[in-house]
C-alpha atoms as a PDB file:
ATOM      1  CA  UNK A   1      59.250 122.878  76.631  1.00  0.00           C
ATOM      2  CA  UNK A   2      57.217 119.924  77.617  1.00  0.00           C
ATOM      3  CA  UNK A   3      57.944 117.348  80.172  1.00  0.00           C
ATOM      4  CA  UNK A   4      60.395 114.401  78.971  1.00  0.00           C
ATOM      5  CA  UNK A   5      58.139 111.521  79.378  1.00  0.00           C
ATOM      6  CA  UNK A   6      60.961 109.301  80.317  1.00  0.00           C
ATOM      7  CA  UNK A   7      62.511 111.027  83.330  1.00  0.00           C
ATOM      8  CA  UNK A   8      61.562 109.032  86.156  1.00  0.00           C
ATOM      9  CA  UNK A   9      63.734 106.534  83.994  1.00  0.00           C
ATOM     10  CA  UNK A  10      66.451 108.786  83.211  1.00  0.00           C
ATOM     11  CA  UNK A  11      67.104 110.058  86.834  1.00  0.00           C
ATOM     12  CA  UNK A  12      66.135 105.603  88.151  1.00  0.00           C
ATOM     13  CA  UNK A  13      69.631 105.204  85.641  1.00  0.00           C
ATOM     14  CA  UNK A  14      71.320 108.115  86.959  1.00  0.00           C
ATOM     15  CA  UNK A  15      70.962 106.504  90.905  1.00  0.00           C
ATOM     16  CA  UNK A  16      71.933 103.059  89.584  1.00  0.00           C
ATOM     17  CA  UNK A  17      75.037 104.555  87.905  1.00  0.00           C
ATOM     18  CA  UNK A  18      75.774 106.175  91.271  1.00  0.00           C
ATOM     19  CA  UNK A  19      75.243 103.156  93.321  1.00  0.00           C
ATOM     20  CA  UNK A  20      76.833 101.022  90.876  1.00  0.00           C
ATOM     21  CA  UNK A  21      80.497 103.309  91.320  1.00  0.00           C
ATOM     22  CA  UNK A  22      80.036 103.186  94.632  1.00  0.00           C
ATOM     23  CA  UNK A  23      79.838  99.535  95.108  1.00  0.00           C
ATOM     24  CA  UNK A  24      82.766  99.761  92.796  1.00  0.00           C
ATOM     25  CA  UNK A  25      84.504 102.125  95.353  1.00  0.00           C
ATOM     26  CA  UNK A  26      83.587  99.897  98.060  1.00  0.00           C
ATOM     27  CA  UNK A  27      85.189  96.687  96.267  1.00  0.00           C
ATOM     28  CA  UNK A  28      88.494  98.488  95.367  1.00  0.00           C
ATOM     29  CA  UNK A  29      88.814  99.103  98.902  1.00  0.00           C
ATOM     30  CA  UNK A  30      87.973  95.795  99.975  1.00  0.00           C
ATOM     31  CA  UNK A  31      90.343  94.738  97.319  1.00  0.00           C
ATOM     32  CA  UNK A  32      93.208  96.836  98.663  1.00  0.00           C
ATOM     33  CA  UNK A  33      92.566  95.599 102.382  1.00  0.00           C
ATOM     34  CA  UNK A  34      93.109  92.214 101.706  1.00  0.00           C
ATOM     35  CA  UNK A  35      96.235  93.763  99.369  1.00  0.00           C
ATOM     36  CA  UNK A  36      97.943  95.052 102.664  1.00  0.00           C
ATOM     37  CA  UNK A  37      96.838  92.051 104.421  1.00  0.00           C
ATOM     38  CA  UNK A  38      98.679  89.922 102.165  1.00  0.00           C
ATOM     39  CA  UNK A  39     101.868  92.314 102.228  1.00  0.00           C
ATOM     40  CA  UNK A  40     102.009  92.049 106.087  1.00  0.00           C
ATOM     41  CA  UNK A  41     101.549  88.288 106.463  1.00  0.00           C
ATOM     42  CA  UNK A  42     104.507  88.313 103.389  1.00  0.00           C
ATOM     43  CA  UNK A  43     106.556  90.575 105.656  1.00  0.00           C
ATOM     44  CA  UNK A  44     105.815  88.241 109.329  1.00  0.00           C
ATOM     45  CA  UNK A  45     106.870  85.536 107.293  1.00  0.00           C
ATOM     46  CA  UNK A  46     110.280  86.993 105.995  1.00  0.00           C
ATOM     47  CA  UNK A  47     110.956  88.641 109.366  1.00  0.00           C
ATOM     48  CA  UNK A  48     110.170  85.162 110.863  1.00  0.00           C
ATOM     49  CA  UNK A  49     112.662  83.254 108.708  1.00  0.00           C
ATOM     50  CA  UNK A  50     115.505  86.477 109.202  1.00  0.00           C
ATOM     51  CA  UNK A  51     114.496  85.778 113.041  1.00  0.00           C
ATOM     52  CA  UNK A  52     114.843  82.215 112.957  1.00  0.00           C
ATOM     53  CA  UNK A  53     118.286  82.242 110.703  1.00  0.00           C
ATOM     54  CA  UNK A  54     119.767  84.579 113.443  1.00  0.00           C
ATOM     55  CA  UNK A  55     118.630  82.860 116.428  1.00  0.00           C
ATOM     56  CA  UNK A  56     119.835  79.479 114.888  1.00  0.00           C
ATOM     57  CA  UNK A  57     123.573  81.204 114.182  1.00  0.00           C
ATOM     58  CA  UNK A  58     123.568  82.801 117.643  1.00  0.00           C
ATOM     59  CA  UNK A  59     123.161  79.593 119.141  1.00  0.00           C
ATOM     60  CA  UNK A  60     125.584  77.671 117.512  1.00  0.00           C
ATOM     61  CA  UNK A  61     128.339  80.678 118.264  1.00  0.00           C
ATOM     62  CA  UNK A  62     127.839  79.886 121.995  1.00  0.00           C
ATOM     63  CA  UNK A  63     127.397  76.074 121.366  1.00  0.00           C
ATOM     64  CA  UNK A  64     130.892  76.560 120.042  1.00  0.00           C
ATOM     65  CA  UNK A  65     132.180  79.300 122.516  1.00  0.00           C
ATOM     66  CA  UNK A  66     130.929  76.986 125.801  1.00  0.00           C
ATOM     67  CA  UNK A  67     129.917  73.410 124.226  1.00  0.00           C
ATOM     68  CA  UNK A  68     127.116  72.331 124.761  1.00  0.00           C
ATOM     69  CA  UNK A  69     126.214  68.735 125.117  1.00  0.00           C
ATOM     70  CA  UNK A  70     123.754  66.232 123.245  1.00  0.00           C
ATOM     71  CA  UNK A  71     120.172  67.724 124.888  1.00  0.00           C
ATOM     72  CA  UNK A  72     121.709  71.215 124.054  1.00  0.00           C
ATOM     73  CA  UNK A  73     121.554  70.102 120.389  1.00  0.00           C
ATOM     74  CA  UNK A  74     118.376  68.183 120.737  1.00  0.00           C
ATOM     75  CA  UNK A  75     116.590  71.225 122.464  1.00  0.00           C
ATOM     76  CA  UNK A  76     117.582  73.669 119.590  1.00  0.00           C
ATOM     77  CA  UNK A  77     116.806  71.273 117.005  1.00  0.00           C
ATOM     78  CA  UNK A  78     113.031  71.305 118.802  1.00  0.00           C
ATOM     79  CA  UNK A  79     113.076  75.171 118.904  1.00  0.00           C
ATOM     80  CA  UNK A  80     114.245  75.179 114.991  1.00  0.00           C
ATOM     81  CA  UNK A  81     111.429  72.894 114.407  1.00  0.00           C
ATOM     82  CA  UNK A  82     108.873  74.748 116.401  1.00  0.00           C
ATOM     83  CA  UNK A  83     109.659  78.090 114.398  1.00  0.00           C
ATOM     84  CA  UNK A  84     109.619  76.237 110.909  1.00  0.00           C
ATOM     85  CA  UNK A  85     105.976  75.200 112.194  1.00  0.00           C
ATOM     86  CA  UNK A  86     105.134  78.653 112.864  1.00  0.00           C
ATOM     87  CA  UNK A  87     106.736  80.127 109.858  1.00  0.00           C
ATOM     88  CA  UNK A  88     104.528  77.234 107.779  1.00  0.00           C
ATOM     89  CA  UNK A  89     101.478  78.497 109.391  1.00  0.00           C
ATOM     90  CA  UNK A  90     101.763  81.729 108.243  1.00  0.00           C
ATOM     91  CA  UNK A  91     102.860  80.551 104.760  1.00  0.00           C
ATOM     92  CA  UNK A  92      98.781  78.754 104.735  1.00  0.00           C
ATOM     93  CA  UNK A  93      97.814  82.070 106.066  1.00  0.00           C
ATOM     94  CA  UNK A  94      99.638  83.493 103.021  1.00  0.00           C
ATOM     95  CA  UNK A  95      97.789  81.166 100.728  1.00  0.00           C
ATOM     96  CA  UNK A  96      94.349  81.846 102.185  1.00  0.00           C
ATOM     97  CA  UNK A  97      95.360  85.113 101.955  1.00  0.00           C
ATOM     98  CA  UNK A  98      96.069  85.542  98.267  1.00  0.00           C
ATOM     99  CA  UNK A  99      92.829  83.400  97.320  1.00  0.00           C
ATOM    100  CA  UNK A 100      91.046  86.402  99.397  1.00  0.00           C
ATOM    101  CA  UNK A 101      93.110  88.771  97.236  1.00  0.00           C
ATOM    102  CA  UNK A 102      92.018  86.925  94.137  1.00  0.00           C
ATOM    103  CA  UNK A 103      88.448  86.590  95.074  1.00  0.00           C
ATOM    104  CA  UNK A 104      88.186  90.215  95.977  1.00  0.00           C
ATOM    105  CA  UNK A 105      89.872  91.300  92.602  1.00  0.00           C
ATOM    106  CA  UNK A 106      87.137  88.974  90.925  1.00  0.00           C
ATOM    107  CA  UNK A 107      84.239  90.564  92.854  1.00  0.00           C
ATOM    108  CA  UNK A 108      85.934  94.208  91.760  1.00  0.00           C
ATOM    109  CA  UNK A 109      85.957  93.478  88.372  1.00  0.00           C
ATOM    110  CA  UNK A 110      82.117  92.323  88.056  1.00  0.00           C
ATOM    111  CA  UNK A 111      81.460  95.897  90.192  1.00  0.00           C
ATOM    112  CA  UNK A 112      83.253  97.277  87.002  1.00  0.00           C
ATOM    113  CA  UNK A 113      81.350  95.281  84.798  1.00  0.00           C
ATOM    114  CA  UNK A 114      78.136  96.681  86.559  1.00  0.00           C
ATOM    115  CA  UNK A 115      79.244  99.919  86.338  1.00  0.00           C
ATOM    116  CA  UNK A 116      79.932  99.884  82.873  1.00  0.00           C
ATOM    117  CA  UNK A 117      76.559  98.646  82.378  1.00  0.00           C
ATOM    118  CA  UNK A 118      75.109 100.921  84.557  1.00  0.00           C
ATOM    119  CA  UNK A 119      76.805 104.011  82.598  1.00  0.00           C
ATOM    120  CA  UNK A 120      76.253 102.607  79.351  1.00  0.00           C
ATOM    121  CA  UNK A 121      72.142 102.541  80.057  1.00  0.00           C
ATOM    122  CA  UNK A 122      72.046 106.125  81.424  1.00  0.00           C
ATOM    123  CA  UNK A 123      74.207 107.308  78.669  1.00  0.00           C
ATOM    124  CA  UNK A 124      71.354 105.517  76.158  1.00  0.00           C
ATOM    125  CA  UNK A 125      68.299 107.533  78.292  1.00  0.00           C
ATOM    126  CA  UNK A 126      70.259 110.631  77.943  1.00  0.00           C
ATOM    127  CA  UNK A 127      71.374 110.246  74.241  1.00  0.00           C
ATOM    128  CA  UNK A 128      67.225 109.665  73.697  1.00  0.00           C
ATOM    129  CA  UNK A 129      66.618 112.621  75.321  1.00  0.00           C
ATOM    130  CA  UNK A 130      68.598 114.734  73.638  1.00  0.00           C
ATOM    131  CA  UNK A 131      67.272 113.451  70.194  1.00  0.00           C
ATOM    132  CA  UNK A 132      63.912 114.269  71.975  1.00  0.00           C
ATOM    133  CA  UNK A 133      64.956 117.863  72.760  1.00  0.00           C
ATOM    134  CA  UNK A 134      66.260 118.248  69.181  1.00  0.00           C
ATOM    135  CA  UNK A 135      62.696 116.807  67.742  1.00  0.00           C
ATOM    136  CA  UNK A 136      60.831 119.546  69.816  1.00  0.00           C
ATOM    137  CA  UNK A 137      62.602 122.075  68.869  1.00  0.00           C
ATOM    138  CA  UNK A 138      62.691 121.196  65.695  1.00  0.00           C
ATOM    139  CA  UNK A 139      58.809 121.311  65.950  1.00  0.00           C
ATOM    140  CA  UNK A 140      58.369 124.432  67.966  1.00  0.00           C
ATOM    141  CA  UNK A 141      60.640 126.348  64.794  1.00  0.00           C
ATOM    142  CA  UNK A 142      58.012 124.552  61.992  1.00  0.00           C
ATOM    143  CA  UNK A 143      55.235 125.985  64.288  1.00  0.00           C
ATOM    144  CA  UNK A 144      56.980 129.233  64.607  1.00  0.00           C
ATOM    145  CA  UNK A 145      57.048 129.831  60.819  1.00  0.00           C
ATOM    146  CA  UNK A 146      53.783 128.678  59.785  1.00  0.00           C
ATOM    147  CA  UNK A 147      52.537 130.698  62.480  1.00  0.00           C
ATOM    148  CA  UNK A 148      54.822 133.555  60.415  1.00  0.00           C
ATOM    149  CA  UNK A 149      53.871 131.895  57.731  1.00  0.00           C
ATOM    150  CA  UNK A 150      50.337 132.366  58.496  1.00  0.00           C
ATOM    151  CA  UNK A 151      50.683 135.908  59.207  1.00  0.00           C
ATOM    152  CA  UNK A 152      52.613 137.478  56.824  1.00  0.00           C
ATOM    153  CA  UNK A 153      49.349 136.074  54.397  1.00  0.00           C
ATOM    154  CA  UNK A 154      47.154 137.355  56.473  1.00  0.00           C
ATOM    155  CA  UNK A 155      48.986 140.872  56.484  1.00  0.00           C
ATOM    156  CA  UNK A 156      49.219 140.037  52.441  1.00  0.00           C
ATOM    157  CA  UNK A 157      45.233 139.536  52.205  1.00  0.00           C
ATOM    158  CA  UNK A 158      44.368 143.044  54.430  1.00  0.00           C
ATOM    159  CA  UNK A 159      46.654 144.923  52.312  1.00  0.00           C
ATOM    160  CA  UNK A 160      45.506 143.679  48.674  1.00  0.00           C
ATOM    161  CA  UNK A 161      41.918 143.734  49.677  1.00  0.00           C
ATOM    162  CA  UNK A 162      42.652 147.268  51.036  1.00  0.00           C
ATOM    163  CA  UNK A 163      44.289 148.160  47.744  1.00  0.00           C
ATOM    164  CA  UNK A 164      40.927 146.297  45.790  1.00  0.00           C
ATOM    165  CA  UNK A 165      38.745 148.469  47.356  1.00  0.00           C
END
């Protein structure tokens, strides 16, 4: 069988189509990084706010128990405010977060996009070669019988000019 003339092309697709689900690996991981991210600053915050809550109620039982006076109040009133500025920090960190979750997501799905591409130019290379096998053979079998062809009159013209003479 002959050389496919367009195999340097075919196996250029084939590398791109491996390179292109790679990257596409790469970006689902990336994707699920800033995923877990995400989950953990969620789970600061609502361990923050659970913290905060029982702190808060823990200090008013012993406000209560042993009264405490006016700069008592005043200091846990700073210390509530202080951990409602923290827990706020982490809810920007939360928003930057998700816009790093939704930028990743973006990138993955233009990876998929590639890939598809990628896939869907290989899988045109190989389809052509295929109808390119099929033509050859085709060819080599017309070949075949004329050269049958060609013989089986040549055998025909020994024998009847045998029988003529």
């Amino acid at each position: 069988m002959p050389q496919y003339r367009l195999q340097t092309l075919l196996e250029i697709r084939e590398r791109a189509e491996e390179e292109a689900k790679q990257a596409f690996s790469e970006a689902m991981k990336v994707v699920q990084k800033e995923k877990d991210a995400l989950k953990k600053l969620e789970d600061d915050l609502a361990r923050r706010k659970a913290s905060r809550k029982e702190k808060m109620q823990q200090y008013m039982a012993e406000v209560m128990k042993k009264g405490v006076g006016a700069g008592g109040i005043g200091a846990m009133n700073t210390y509530e405010n202080r951990l409602k500025d923290e827990e706020a920090q982490v809810a920007l960190d939360i928003e930057r977060q998700k816009e790093a979750v939704r930028q990743a997501e973006a990138a993955l799905e233009v990876k998929r996009l590639e890939m598809a591409d990628a896939a869907k130019e290989k899988k045109a290379i190989e389809k052509h070669k295929d109808n390119w096998k099929k033509e050859v053979r085709k060819e080599r079998m017309q070949k075949e019988e004329m050269n049958q062809e060609e013989i089986g009159n040549a055998l025909h013209l020994q024998r009847t000019r045998k029988e003529q003479s």
